[in-house]
PDB file of N, CA and C in Angstrom:
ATOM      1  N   UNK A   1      39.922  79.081  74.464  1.00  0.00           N
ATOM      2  CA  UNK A   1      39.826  80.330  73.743  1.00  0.00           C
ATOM      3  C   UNK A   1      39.385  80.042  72.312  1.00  0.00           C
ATOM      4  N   UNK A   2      38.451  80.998  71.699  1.00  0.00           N
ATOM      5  CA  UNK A   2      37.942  80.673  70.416  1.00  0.00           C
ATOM      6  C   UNK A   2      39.082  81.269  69.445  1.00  0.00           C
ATOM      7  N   UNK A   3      39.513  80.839  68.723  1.00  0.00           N
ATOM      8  CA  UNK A   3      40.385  81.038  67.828  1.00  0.00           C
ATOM      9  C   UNK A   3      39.855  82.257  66.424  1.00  0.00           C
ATOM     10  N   UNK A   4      38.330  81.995  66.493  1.00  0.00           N
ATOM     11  CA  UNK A   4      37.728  83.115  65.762  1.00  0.00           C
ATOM     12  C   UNK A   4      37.263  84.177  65.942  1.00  0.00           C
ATOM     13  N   UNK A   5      37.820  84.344  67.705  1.00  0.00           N
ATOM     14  CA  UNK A   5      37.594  85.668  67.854  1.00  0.00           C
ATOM     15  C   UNK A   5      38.848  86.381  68.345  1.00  0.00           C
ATOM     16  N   UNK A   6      39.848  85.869  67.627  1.00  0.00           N
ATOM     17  CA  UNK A   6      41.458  86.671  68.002  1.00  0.00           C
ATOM     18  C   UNK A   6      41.570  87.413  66.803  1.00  0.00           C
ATOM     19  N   UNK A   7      41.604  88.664  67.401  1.00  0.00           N
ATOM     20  CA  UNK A   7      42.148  89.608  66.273  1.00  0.00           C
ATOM     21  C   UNK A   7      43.220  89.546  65.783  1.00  0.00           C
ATOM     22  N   UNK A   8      43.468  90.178  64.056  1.00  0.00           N
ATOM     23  CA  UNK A   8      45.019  89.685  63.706  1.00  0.00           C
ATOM     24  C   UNK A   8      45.799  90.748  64.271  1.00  0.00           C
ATOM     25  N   UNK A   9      47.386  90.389  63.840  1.00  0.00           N
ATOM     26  CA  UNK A   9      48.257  91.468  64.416  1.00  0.00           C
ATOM     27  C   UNK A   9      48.980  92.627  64.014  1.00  0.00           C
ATOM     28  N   UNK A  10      49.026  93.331  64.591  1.00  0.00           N
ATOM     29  CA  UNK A  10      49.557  94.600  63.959  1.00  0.00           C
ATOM     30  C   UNK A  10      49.893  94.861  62.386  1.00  0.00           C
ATOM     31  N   UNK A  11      51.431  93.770  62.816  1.00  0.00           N
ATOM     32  CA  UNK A  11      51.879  93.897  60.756  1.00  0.00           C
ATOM     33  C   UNK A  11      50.653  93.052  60.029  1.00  0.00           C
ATOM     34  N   UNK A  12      49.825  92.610  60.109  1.00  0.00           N
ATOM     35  CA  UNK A  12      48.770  91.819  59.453  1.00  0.00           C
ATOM     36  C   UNK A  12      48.331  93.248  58.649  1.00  0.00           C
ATOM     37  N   UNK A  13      47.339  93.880  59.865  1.00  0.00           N
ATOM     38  CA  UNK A  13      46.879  95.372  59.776  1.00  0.00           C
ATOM     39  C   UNK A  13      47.487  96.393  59.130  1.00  0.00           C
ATOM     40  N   UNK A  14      48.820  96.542  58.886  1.00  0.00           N
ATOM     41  CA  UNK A  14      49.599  97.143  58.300  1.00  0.00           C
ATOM     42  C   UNK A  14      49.593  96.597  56.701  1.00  0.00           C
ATOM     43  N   UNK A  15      50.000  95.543  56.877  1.00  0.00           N
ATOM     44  CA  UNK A  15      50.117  94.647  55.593  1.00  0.00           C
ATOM     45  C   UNK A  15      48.948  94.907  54.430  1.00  0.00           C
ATOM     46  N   UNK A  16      47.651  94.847  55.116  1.00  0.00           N
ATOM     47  CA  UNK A  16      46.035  95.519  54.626  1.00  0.00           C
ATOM     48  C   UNK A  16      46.291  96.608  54.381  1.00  0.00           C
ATOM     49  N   UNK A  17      46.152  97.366  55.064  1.00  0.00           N
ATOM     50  CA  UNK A  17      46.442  98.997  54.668  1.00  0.00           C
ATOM     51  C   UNK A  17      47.196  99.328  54.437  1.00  0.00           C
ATOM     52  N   UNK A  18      48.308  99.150  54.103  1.00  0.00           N
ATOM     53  CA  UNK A  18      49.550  99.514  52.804  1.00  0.00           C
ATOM     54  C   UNK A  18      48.990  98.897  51.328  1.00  0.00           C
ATOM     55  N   UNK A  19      48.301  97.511  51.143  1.00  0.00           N
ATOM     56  CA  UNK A  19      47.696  96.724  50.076  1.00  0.00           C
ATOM     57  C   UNK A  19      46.385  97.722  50.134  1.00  0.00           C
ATOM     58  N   UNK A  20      45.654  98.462  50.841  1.00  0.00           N
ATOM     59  CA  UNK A  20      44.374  99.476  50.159  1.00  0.00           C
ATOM     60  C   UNK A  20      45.069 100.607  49.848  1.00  0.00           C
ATOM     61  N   UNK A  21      46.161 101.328  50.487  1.00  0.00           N
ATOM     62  CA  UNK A  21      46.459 102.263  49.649  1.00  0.00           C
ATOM     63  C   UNK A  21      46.960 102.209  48.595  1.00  0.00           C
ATOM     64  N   UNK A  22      48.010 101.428  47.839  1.00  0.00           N
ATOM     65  CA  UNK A  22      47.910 100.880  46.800  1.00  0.00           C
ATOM     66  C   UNK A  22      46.601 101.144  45.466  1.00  0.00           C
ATOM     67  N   UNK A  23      46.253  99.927  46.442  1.00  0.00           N
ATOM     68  CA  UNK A  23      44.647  99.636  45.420  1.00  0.00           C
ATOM     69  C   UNK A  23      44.164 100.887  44.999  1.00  0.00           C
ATOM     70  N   UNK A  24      43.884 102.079  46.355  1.00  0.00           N
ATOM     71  CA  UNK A  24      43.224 103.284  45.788  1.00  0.00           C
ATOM     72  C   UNK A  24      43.862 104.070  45.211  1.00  0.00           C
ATOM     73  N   UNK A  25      45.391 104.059  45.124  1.00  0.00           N
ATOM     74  CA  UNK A  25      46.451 104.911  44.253  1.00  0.00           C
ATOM     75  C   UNK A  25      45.954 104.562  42.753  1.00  0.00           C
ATOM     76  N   UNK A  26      45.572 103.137  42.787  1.00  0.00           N
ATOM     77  CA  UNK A  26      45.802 102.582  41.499  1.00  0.00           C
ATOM     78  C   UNK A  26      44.399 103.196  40.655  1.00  0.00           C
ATOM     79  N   UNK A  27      43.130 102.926  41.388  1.00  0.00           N
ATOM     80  CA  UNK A  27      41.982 103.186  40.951  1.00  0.00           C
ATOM     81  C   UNK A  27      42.238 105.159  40.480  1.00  0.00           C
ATOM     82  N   UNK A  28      42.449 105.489  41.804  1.00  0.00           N
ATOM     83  CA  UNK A  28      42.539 107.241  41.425  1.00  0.00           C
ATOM     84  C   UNK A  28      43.197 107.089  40.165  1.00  0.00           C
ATOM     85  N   UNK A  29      44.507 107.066  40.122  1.00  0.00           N
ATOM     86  CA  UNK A  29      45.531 107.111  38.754  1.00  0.00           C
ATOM     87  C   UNK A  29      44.812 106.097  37.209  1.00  0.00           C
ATOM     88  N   UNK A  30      44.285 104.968  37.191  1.00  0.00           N
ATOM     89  CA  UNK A  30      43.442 104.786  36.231  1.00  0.00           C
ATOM     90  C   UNK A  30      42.132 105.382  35.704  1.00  0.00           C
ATOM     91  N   UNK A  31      41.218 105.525  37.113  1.00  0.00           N
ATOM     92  CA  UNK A  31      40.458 106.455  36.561  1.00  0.00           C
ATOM     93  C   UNK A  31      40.761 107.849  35.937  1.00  0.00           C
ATOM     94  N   UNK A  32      42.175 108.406  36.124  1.00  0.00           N
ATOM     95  CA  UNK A  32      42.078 109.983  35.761  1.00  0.00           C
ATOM     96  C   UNK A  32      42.913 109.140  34.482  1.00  0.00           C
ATOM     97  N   UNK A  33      43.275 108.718  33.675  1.00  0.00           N
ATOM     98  CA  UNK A  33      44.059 108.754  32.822  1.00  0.00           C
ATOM     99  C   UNK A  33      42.466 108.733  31.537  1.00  0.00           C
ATOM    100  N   UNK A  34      43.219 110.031  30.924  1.00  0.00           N
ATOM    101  CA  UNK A  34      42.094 109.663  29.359  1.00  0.00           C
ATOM    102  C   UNK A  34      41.868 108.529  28.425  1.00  0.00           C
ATOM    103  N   UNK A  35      40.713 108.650  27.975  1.00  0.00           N
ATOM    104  CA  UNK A  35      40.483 107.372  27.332  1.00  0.00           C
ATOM    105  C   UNK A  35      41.122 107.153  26.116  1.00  0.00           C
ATOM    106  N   UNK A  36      41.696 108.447  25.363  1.00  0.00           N
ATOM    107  CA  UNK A  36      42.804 107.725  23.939  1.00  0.00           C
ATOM    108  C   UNK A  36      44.378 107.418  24.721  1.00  0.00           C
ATOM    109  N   UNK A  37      44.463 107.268  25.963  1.00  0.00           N
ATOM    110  CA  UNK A  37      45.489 106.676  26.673  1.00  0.00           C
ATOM    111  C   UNK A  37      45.252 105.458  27.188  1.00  0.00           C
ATOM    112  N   UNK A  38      44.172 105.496  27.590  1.00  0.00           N
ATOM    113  CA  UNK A  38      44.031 103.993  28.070  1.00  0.00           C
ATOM    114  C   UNK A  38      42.631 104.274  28.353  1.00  0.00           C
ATOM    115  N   UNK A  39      41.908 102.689  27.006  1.00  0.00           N
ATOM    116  CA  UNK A  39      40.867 102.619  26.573  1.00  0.00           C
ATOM    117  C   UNK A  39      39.781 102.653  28.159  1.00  0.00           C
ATOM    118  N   UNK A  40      38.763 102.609  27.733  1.00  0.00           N
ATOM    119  CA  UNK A  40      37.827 102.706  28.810  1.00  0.00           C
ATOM    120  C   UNK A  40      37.657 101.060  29.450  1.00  0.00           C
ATOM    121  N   UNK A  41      37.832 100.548  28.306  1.00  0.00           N
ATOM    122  CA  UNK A  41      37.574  98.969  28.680  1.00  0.00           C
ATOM    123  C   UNK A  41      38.828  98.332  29.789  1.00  0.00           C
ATOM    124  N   UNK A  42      39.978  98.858  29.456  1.00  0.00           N
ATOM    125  CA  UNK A  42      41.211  98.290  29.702  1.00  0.00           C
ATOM    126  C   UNK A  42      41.132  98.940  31.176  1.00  0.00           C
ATOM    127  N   UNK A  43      40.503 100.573  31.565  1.00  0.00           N
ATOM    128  CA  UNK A  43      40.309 100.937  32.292  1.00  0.00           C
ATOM    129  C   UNK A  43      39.297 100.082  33.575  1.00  0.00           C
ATOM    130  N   UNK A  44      38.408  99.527  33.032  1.00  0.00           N
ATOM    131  CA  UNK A  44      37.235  99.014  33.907  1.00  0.00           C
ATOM    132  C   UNK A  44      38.264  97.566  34.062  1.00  0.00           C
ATOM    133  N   UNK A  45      38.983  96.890  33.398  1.00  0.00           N
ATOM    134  CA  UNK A  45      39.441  96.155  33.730  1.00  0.00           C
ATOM    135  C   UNK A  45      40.418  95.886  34.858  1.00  0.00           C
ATOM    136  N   UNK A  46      41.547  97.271  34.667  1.00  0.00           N
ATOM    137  CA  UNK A  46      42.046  97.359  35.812  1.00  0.00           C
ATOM    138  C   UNK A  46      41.559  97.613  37.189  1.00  0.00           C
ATOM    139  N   UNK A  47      40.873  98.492  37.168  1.00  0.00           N
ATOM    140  CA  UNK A  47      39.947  98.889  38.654  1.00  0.00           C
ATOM    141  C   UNK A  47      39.636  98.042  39.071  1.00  0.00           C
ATOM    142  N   UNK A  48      38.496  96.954  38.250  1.00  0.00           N
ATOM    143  CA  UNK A  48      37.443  96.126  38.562  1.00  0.00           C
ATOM    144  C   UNK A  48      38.736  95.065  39.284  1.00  0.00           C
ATOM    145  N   UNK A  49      39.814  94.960  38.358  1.00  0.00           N
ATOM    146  CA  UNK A  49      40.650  93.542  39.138  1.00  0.00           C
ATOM    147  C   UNK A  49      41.408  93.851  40.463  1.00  0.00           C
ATOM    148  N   UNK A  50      41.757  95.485  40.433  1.00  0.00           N
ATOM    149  CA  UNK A  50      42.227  95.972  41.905  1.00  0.00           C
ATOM    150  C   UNK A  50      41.148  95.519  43.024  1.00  0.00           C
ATOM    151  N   UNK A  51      39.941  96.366  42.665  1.00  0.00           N
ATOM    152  CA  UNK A  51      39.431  96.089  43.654  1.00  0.00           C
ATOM    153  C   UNK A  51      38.638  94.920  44.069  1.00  0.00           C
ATOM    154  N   UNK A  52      38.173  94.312  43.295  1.00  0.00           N
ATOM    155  CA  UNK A  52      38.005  92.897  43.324  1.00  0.00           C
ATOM    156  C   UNK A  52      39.281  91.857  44.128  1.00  0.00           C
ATOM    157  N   UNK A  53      40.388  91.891  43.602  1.00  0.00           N
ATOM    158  CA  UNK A  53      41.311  91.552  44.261  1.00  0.00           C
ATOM    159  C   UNK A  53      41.799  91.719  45.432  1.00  0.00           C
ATOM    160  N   UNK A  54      41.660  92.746  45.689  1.00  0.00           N
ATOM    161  CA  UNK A  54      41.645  93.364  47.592  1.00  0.00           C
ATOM    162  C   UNK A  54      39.793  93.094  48.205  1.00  0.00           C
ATOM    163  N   UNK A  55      39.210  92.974  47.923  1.00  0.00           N
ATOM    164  CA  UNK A  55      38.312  93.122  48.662  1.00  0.00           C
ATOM    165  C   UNK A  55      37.905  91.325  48.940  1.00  0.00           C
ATOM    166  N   UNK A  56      38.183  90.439  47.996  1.00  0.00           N
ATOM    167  CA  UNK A  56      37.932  88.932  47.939  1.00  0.00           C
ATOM    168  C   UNK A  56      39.230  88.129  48.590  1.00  0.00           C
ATOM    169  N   UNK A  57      40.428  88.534  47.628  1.00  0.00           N
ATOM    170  CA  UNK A  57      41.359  87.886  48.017  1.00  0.00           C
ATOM    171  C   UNK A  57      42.826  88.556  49.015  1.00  0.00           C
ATOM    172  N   UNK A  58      42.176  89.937  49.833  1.00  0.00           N
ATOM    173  CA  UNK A  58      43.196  90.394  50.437  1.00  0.00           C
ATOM    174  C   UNK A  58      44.382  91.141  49.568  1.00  0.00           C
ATOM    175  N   UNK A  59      45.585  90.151  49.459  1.00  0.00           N
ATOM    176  CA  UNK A  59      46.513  91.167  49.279  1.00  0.00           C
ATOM    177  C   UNK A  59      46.956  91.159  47.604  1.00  0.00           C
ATOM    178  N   UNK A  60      46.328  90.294  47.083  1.00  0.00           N
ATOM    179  CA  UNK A  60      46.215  89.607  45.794  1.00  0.00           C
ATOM    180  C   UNK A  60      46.040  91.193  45.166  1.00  0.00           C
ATOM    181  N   UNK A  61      44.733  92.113  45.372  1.00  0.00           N
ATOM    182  CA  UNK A  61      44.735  93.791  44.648  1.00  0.00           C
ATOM    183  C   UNK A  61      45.770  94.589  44.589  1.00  0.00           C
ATOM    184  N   UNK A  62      46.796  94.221  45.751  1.00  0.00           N
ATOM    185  CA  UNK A  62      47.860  94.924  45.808  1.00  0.00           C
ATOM    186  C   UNK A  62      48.635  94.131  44.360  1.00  0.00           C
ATOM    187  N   UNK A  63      49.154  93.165  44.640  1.00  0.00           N
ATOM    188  CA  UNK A  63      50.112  92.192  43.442  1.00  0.00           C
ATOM    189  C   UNK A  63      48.972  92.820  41.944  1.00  0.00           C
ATOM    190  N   UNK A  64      47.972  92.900  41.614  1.00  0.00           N
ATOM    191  CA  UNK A  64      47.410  93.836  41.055  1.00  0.00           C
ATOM    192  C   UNK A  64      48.277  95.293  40.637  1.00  0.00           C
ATOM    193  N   UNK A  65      47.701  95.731  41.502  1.00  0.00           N
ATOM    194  CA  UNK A  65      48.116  97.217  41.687  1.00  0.00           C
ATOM    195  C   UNK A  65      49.569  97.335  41.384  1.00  0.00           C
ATOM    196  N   UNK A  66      50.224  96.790  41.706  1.00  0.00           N
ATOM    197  CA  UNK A  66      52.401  97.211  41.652  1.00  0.00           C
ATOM    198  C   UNK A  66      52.116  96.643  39.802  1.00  0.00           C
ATOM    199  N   UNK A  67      51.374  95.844  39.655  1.00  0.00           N
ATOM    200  CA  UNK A  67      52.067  95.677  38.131  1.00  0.00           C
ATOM    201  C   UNK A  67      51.325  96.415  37.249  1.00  0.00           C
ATOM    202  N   UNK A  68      49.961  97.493  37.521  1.00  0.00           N
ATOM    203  CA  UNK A  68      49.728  98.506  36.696  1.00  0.00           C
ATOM    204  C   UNK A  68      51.041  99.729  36.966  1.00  0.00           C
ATOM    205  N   UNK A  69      51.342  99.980  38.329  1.00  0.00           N
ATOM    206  CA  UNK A  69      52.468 100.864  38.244  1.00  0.00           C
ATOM    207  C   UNK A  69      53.311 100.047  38.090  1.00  0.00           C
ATOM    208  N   UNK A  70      53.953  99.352  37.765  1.00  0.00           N
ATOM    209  CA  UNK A  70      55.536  99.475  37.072  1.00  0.00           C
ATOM    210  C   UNK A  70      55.134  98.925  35.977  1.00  0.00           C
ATOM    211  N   UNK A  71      54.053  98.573  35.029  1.00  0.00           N
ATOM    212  CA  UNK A  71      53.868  97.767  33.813  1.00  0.00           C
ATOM    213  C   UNK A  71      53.430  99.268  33.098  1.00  0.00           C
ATOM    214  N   UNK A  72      52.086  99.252  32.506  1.00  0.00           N
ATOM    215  CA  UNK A  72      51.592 100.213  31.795  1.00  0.00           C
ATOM    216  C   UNK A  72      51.506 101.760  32.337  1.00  0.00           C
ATOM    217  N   UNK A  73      51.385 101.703  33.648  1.00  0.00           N
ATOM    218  CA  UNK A  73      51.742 102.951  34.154  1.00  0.00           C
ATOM    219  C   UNK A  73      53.168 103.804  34.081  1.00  0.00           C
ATOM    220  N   UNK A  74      54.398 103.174  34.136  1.00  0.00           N
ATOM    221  CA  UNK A  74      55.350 103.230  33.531  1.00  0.00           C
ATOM    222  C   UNK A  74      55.618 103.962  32.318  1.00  0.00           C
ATOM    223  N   UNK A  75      55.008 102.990  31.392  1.00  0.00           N
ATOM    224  CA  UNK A  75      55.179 103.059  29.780  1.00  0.00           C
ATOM    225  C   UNK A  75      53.987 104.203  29.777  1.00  0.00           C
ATOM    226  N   UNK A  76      52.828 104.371  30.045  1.00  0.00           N
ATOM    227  CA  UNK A  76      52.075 105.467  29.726  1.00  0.00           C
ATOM    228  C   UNK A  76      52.709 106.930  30.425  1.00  0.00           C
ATOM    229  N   UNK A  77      53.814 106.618  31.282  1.00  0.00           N
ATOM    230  CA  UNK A  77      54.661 108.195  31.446  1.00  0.00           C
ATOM    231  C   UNK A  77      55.512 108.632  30.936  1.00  0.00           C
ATOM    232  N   UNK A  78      55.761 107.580  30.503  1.00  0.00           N
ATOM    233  CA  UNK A  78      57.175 107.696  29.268  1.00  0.00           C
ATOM    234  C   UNK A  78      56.824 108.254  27.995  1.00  0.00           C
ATOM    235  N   UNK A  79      55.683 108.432  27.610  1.00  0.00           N
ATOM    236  CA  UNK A  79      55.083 108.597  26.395  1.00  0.00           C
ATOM    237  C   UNK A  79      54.615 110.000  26.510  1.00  0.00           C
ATOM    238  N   UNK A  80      54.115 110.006  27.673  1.00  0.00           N
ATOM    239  CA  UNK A  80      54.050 111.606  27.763  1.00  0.00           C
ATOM    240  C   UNK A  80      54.716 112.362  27.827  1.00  0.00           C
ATOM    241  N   UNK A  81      56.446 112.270  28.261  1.00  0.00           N
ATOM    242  CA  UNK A  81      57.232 113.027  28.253  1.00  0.00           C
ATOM    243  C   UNK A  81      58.228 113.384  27.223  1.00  0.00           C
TER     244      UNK A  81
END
């Protein structure tokens, strides 16, 4: 049996698509935040490393993604309220 043609398994698949929804929570929610909240640059930075990070290194966009929400995403809600 070829070993490169076994599909992965379920929680693998799961594991991915819980790490893209993430990623796209993260992109939606950075892209909508204004730019005297969070600069445009800091903006392209985050996206670019979400999705870069999920799309190269798998689950790496997610570990991305959780530390814009609980890091600056956090602190930028706190400020608004």
């Amino acid at each position: 049996m070829n070993t490169a043609l076994v599909s992965p398994s379920f929680p693998t698949l799961m594991l991915y698509a819980a790490s893209l929804v993430l990623v796209m929570w993260t992109v939606i929610d950075v892209a909508r935040r204004p730019s005297d909240v969070l600069p445009i640059k800091r903006k392209a930075i985050w996206i670019i490393a979400s999705v870069v990070g999920w799309l190269f290194f798998g689950i790496v966009g997610a570990f991305v993604a959780i530390v814009y929400l609980v890091g600056p995403r956090r602190r930028m809600n706190a400020e608004l309220h």
